[in-house]
N, C-alpha and C. Protein backbone atom coordinates (compact mmCIF):
# COMPACT_ATOMS: atom_id res chain seq x y z
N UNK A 1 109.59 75.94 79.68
CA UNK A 1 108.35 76.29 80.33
C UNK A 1 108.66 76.67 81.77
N UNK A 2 108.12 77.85 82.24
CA UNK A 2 108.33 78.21 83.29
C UNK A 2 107.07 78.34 84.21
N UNK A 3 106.57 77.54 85.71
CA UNK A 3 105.95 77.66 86.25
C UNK A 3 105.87 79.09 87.56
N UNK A 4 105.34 80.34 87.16
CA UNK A 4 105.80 81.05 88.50
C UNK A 4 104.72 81.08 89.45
N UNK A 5 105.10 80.86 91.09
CA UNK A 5 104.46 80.90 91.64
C UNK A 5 104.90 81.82 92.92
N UNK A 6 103.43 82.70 93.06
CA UNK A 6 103.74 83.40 94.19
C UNK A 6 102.52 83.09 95.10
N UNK A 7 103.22 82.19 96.66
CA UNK A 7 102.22 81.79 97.90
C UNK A 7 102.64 82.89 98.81
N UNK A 8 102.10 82.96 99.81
CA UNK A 8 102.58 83.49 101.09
C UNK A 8 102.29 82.12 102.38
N UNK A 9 101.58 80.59 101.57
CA UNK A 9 101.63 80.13 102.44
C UNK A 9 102.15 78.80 102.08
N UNK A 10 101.95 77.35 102.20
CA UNK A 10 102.72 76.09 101.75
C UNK A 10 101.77 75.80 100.93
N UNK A 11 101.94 75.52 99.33
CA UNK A 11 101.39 74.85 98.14
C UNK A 11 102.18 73.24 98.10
N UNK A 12 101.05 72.60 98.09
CA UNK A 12 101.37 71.47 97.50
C UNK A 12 100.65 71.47 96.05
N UNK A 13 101.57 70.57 95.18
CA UNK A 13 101.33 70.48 94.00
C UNK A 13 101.04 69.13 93.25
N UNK A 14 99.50 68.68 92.94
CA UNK A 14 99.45 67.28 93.00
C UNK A 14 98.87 67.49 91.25
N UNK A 15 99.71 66.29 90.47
CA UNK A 15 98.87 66.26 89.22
C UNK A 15 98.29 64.61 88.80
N UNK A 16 98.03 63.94 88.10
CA UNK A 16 97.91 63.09 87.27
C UNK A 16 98.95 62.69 86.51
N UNK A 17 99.59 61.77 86.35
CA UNK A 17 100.58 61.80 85.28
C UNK A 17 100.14 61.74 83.69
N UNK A 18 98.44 61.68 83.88
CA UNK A 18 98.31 62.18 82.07
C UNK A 18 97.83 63.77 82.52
N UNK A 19 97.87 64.59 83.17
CA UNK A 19 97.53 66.10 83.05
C UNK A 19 98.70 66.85 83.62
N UNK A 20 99.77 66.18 83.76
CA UNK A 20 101.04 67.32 84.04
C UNK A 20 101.48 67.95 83.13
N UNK A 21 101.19 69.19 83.54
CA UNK A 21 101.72 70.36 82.35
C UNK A 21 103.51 70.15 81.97
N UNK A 22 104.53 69.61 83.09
CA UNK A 22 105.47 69.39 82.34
C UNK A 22 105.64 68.28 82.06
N UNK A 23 104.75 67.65 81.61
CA UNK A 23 104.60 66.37 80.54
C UNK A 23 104.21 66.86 79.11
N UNK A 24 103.89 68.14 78.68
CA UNK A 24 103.28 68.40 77.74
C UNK A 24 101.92 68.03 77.44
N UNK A 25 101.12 67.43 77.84
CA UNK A 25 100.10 66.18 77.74
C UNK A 25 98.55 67.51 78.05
N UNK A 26 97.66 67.13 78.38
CA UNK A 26 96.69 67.44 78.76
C UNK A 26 96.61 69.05 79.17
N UNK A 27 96.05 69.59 79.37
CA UNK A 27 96.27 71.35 80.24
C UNK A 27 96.48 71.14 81.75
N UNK A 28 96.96 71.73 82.50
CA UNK A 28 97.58 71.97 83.72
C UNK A 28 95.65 72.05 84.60
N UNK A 29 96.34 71.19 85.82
CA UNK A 29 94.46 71.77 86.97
C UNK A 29 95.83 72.16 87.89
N UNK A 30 95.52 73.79 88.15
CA UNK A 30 95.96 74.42 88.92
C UNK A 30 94.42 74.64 90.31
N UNK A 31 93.34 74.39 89.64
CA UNK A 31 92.32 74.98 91.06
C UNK A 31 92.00 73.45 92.07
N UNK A 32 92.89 73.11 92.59
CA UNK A 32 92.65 71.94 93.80
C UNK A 32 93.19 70.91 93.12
N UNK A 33 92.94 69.95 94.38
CA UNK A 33 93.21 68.55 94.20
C UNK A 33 91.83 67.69 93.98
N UNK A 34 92.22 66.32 93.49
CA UNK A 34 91.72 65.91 93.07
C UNK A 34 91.69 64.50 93.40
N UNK A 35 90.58 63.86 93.95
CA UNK A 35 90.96 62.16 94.59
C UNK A 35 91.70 61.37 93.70
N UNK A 36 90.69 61.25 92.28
CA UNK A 36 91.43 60.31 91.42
C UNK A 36 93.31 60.94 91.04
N UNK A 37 93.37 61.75 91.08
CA UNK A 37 94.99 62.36 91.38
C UNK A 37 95.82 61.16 92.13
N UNK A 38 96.93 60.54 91.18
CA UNK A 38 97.77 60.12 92.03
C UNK A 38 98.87 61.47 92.08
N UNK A 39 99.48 61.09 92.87
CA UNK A 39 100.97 61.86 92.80
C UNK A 39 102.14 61.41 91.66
N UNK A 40 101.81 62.16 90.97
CA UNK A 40 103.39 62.52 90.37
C UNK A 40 104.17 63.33 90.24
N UNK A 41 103.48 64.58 90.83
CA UNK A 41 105.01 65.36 91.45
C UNK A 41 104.73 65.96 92.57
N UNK A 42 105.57 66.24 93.99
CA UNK A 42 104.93 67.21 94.77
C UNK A 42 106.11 67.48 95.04
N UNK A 43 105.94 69.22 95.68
CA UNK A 43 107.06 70.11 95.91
C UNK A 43 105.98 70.53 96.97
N UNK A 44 107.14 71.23 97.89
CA UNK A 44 106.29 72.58 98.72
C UNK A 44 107.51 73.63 99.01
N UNK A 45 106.60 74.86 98.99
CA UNK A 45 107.17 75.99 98.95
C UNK A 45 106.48 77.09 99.86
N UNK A 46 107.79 77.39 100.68
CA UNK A 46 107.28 77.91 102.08
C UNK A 46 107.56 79.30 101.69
N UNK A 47 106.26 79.83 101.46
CA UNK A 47 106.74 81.80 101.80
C UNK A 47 107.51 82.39 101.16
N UNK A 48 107.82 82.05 99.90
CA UNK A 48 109.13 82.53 98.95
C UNK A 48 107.94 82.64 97.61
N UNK A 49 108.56 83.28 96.69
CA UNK A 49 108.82 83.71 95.46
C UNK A 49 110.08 82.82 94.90
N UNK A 50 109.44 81.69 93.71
CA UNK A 50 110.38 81.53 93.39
C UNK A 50 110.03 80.91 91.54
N UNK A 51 110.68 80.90 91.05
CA UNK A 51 110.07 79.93 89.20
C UNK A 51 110.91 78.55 89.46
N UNK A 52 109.70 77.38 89.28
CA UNK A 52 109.98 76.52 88.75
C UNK A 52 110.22 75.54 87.54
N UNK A 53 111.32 75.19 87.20
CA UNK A 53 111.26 75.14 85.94
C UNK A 53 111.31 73.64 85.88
N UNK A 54 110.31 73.03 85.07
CA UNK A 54 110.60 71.45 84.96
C UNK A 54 112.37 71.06 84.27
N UNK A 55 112.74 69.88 85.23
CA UNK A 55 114.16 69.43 84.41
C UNK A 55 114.01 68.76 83.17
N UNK A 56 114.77 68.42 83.00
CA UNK A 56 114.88 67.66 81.30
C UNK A 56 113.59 66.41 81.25
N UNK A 57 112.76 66.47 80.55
CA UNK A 57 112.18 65.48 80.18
C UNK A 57 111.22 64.78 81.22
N UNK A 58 110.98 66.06 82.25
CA UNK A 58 110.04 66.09 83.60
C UNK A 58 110.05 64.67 84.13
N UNK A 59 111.68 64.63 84.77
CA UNK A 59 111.90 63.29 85.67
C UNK A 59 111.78 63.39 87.01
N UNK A 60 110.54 63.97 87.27
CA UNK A 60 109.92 64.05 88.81
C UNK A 60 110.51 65.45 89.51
N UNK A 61 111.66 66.02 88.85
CA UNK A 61 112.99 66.94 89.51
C UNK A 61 112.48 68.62 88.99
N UNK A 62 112.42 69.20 89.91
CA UNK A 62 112.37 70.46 89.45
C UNK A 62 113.65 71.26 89.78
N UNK A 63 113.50 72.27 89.01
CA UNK A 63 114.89 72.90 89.47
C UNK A 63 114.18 74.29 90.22
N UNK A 64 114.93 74.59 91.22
CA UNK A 64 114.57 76.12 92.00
C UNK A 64 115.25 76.88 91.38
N UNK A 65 114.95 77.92 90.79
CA UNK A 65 115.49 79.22 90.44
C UNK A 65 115.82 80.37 91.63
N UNK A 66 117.12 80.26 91.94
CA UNK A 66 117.63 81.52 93.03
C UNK A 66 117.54 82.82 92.61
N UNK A 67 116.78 83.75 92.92
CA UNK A 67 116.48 84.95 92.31
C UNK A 67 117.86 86.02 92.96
N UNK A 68 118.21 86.68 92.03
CA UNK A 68 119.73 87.53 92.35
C UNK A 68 119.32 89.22 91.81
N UNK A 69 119.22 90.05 92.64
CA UNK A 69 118.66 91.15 92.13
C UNK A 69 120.00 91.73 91.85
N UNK A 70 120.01 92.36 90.94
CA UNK A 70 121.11 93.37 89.83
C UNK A 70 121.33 94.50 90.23
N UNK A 71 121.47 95.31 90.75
CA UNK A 71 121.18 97.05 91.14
C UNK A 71 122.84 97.82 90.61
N UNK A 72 122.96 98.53 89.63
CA UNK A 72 123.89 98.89 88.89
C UNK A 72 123.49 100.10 87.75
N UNK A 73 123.63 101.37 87.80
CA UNK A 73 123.12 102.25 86.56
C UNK A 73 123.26 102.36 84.79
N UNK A 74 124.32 101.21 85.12
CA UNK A 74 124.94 100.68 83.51
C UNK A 74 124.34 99.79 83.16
N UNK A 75 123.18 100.04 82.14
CA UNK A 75 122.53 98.96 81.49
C UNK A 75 123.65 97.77 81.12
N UNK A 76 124.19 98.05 80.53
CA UNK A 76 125.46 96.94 80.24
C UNK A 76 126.50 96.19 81.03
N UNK A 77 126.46 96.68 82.49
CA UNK A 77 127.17 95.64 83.25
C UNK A 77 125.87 95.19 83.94
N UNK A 78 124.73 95.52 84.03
CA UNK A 78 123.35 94.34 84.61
C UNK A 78 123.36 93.17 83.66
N UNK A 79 123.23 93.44 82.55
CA UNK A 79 123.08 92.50 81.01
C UNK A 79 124.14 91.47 80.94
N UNK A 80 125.52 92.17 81.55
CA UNK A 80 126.45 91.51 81.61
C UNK A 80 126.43 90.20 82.77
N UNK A 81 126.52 90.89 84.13
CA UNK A 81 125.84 89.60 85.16
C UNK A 81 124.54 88.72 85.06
N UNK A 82 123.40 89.35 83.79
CA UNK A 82 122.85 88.35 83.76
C UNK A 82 123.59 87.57 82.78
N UNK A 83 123.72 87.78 82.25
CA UNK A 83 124.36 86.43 80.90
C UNK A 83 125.53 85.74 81.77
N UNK A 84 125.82 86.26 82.41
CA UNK A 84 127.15 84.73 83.75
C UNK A 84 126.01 84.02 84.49
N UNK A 85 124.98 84.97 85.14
CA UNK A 85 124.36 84.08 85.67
C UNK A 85 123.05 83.36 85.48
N UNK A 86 122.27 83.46 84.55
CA UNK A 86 121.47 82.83 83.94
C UNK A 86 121.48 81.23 83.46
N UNK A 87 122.90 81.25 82.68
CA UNK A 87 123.23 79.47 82.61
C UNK A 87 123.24 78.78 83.66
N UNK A 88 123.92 79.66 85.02
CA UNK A 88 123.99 78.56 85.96
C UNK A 88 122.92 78.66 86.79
N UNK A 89 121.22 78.92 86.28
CA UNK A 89 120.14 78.14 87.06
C UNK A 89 120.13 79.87 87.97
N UNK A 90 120.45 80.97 87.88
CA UNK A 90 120.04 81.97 88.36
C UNK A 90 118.87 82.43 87.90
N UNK A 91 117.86 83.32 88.56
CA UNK A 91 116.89 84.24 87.30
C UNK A 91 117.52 85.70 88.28
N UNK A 92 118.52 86.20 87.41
CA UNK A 92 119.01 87.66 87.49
C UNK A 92 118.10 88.63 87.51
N UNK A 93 117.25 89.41 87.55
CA UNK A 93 116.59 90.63 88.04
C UNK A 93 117.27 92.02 87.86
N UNK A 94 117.28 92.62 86.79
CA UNK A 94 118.23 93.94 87.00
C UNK A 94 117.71 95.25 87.21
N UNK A 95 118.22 96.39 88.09
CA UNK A 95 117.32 97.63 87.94
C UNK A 95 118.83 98.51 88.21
N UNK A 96 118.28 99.43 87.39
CA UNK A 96 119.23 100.79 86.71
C UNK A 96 119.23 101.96 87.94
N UNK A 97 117.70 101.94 88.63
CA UNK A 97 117.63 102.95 90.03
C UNK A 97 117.73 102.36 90.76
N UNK A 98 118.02 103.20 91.80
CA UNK A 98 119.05 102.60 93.23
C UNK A 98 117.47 102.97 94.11
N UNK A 99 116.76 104.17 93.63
CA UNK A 99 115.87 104.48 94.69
C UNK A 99 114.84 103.84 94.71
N UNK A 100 114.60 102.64 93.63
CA UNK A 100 113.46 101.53 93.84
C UNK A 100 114.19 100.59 94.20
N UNK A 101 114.80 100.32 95.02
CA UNK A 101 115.65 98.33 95.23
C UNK A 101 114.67 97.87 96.32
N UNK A 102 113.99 99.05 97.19
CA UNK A 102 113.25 97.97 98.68
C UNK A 102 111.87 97.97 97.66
N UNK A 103 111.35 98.53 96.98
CA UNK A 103 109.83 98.39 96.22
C UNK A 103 110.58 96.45 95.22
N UNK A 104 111.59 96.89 94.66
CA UNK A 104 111.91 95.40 94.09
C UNK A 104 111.56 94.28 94.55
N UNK A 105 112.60 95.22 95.94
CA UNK A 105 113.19 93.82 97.15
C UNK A 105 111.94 93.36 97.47
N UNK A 106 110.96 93.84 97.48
CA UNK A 106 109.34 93.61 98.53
C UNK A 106 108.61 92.67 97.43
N UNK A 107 109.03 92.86 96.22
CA UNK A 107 107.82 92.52 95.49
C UNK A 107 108.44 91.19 94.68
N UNK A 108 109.92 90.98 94.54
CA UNK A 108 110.92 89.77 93.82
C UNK A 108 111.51 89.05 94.98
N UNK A 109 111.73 89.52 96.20
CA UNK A 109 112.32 88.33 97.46
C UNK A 109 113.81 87.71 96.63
N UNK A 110 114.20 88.37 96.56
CA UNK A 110 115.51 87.92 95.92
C UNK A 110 116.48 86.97 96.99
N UNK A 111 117.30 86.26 96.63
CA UNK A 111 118.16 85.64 97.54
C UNK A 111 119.64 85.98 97.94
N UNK A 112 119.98 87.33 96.78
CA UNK A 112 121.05 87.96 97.25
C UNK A 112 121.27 89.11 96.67
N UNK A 113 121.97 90.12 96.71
CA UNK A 113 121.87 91.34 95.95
C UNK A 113 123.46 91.91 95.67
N UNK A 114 123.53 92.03 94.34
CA UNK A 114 124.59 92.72 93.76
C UNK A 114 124.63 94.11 93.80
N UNK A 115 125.06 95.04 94.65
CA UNK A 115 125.19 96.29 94.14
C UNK A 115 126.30 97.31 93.62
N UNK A 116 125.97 98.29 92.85
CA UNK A 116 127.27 98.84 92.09
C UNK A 116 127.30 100.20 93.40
N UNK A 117 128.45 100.60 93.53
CA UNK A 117 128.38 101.29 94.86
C UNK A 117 128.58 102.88 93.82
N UNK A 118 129.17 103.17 92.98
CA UNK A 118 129.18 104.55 92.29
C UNK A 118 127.65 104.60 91.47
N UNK A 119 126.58 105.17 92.18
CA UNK A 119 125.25 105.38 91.14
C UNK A 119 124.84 106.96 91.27
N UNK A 120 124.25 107.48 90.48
CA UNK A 120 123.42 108.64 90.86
C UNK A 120 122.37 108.51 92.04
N UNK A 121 121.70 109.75 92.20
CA UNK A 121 120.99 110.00 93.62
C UNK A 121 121.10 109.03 94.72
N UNK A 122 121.57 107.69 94.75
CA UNK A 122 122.19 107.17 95.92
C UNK A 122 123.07 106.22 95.82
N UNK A 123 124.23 106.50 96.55
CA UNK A 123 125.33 105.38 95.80
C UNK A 123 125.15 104.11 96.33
N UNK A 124 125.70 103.03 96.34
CA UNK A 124 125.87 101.68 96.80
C UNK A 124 125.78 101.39 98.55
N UNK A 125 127.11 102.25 99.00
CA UNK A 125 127.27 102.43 100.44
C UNK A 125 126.17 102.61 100.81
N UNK A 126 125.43 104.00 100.69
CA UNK A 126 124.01 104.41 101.40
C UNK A 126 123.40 103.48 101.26
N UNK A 127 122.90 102.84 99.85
CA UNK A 127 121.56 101.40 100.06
C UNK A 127 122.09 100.61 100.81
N UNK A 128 123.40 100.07 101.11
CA UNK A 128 123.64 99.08 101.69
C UNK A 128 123.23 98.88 103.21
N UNK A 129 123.94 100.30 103.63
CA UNK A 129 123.76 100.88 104.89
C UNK A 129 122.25 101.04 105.56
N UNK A 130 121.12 101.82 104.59
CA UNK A 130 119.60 101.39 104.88
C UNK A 130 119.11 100.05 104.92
N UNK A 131 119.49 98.73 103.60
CA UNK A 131 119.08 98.19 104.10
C UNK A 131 119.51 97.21 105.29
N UNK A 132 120.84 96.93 105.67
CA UNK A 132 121.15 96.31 106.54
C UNK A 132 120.70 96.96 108.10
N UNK A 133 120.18 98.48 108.11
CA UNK A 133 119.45 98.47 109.48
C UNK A 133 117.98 98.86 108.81
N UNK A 134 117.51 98.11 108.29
CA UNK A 134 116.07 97.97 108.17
C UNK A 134 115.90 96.15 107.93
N UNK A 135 114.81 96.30 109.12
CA UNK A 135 114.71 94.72 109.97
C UNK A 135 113.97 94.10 108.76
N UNK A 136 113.27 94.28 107.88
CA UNK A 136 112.43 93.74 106.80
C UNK A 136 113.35 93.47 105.69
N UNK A 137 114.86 93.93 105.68
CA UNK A 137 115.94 93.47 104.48
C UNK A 137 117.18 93.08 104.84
N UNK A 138 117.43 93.33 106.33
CA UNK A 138 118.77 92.82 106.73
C UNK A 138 119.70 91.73 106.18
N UNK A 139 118.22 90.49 106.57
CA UNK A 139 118.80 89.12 105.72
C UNK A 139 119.43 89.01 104.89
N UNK A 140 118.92 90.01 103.78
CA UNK A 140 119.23 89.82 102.42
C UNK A 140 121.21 89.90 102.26
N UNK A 141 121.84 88.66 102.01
CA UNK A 141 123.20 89.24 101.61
C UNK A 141 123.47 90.24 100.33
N UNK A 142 124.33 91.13 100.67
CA UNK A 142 124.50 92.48 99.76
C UNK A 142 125.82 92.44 99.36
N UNK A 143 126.37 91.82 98.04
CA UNK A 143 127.37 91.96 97.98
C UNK A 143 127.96 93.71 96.54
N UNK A 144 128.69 94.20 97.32
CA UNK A 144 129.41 95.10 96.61
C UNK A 144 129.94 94.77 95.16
N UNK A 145 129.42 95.60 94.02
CA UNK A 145 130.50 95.62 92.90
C UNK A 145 130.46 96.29 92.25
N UNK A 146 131.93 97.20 92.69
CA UNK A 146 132.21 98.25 92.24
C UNK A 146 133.62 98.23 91.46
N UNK A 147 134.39 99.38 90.88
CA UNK A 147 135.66 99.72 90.18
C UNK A 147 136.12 100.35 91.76
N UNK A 148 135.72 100.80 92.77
CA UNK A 148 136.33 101.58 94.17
C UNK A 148 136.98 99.99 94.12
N UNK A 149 138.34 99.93 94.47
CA UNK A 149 139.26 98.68 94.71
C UNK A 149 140.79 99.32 95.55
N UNK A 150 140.44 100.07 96.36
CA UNK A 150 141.19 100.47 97.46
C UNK A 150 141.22 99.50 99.06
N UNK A 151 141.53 99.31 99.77
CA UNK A 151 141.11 98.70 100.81
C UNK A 151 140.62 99.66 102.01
N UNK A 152 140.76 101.10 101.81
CA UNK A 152 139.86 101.93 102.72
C UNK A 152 138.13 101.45 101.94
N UNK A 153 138.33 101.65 100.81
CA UNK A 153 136.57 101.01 100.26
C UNK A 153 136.13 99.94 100.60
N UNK A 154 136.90 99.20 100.66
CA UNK A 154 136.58 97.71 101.27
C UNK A 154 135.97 97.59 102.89
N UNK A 155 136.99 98.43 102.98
CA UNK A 155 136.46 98.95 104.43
C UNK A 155 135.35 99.41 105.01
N UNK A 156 135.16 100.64 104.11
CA UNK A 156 134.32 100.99 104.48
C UNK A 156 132.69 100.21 103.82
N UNK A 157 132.89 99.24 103.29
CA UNK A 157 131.67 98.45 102.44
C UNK A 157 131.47 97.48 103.64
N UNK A 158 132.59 96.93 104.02
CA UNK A 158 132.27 95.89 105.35
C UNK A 158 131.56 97.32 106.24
N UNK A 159 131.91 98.49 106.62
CA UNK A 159 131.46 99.06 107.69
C UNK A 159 129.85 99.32 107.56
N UNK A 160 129.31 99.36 106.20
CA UNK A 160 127.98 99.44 105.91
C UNK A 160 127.09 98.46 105.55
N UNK A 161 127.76 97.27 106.51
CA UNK A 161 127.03 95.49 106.05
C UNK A 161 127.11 95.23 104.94
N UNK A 162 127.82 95.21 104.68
CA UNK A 162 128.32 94.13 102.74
C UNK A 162 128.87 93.26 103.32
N UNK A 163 128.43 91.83 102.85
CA UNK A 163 128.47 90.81 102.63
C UNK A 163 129.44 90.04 102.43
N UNK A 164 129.96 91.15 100.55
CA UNK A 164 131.02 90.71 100.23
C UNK A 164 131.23 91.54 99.39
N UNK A 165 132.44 91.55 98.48
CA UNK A 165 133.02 92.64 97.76
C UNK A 165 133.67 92.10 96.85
N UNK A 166 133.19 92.57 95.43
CA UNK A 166 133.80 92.13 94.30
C UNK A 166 133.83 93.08 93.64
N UNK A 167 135.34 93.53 92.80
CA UNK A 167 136.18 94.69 91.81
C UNK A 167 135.54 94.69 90.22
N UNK A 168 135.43 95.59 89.54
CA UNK A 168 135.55 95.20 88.42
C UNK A 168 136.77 96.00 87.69
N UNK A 169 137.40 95.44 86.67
CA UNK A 169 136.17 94.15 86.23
C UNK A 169 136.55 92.75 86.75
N UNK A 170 135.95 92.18 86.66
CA UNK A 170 135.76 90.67 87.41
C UNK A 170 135.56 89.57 86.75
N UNK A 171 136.08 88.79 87.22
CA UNK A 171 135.78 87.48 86.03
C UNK A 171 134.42 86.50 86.34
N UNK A 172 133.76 85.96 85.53
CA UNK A 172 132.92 84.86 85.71
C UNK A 172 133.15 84.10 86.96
N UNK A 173 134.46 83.46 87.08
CA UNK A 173 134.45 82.98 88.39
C UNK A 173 134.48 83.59 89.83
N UNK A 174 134.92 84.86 89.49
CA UNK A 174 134.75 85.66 90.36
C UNK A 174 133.44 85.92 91.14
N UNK A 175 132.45 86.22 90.22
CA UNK A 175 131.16 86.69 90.31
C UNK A 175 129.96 85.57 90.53
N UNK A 176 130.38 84.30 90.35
CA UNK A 176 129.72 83.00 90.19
C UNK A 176 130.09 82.48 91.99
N UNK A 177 131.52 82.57 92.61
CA UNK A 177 132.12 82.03 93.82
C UNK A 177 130.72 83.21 94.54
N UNK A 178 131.29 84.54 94.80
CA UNK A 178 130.72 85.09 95.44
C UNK A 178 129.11 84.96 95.66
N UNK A 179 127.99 84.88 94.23
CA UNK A 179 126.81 84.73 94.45
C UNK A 179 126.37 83.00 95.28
N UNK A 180 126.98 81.98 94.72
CA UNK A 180 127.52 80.85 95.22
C UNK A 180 127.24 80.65 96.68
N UNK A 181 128.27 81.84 97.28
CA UNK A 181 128.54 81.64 98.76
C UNK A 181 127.19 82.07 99.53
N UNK A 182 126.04 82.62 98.91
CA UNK A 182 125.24 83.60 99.55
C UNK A 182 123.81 82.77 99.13
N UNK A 183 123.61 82.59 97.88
CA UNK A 183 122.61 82.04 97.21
C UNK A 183 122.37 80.39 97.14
């Protein structure tokens, strides 16, 4: 069961312990609080986009889902980074065009971004390069991953704010350290 929630401001989340939806029990009161409400679970969540997913057997613990946007024209190496990163508590995000990633970026708040630097109508370098001087995506770490595995490319990926830089093909641990370091 996945709870998604999108605030722009701090939600607190108060239930009953017979009406918590990840209790299975009763239906979820999402519209307010409620006096007779004790607390049995509260989280708050500042200004993010994020899914919460109850832990095993809703022991008070939620888990945060780090959102990792995909940007790569090969349906099959997006599919591929999601299936590494999905087990480990990621929600992967993939898109095939390079010329929607800030409409993504605006609307998923991702926590780090994979990009493939060889794409049609704009390669890797260029997005990287827009968004690291555009003040509304800078934050975002951008890590490179491409087959370019020269160290002038490397180069020039650090020269266009990348983050970090990973070859393919690449291994699981490869691709797990790097999102890791950022996410």
């Amino acid at each position: 069961m996945h709870l998604k929630l999108r605030r722009k401001i701090c939600l607190l989340h108060l239930y009953s312990a017979d009406s918590c939806p990840c209790c299975f029990s009763k239906s979820p009161r999402f519209n307010g609080l409620y006096q007779s409400d004790i607390l049995h679970h509260s989280f708050v969540i500042l200004a993010a986009d994020v899914h919460l997913s109850p832990a095993e057997n809703c022991s008070e613990n939620f888990v945060v889902q780090k959102k990792v946007l995909i940007v790569d024209d090969s349906p099959s190496q997006v599919r591929l980074m999601q299936g590494l990163l999905e087990p480990e508590g990621y929600d992967p995000i993939g898109l095939n065009d390079p010329r929607r990633i800030e409409e993504l970026i605006t609307r998923e708040g991702p926590k780090v971004i994979l990009l493939d630097v060889v794409m049609p109508e704009r390669n890797g370098f260029q997005v990287c390069r827009e968004l690291k001087n555009n003040a509304k995506f800078n934050g975002i770490p951008v890590i490179l991953v491409t087959s370019k595995d020269t160290p002038s490319d490397r180069y020039w990926g650090e020269q266009q704010g990348a983050d970090g830089y990973i070859t393919k093909p690449f291994t699981r641990e490869e691709l797990l350290r790097a999102v890791r370091k950022f996410a």
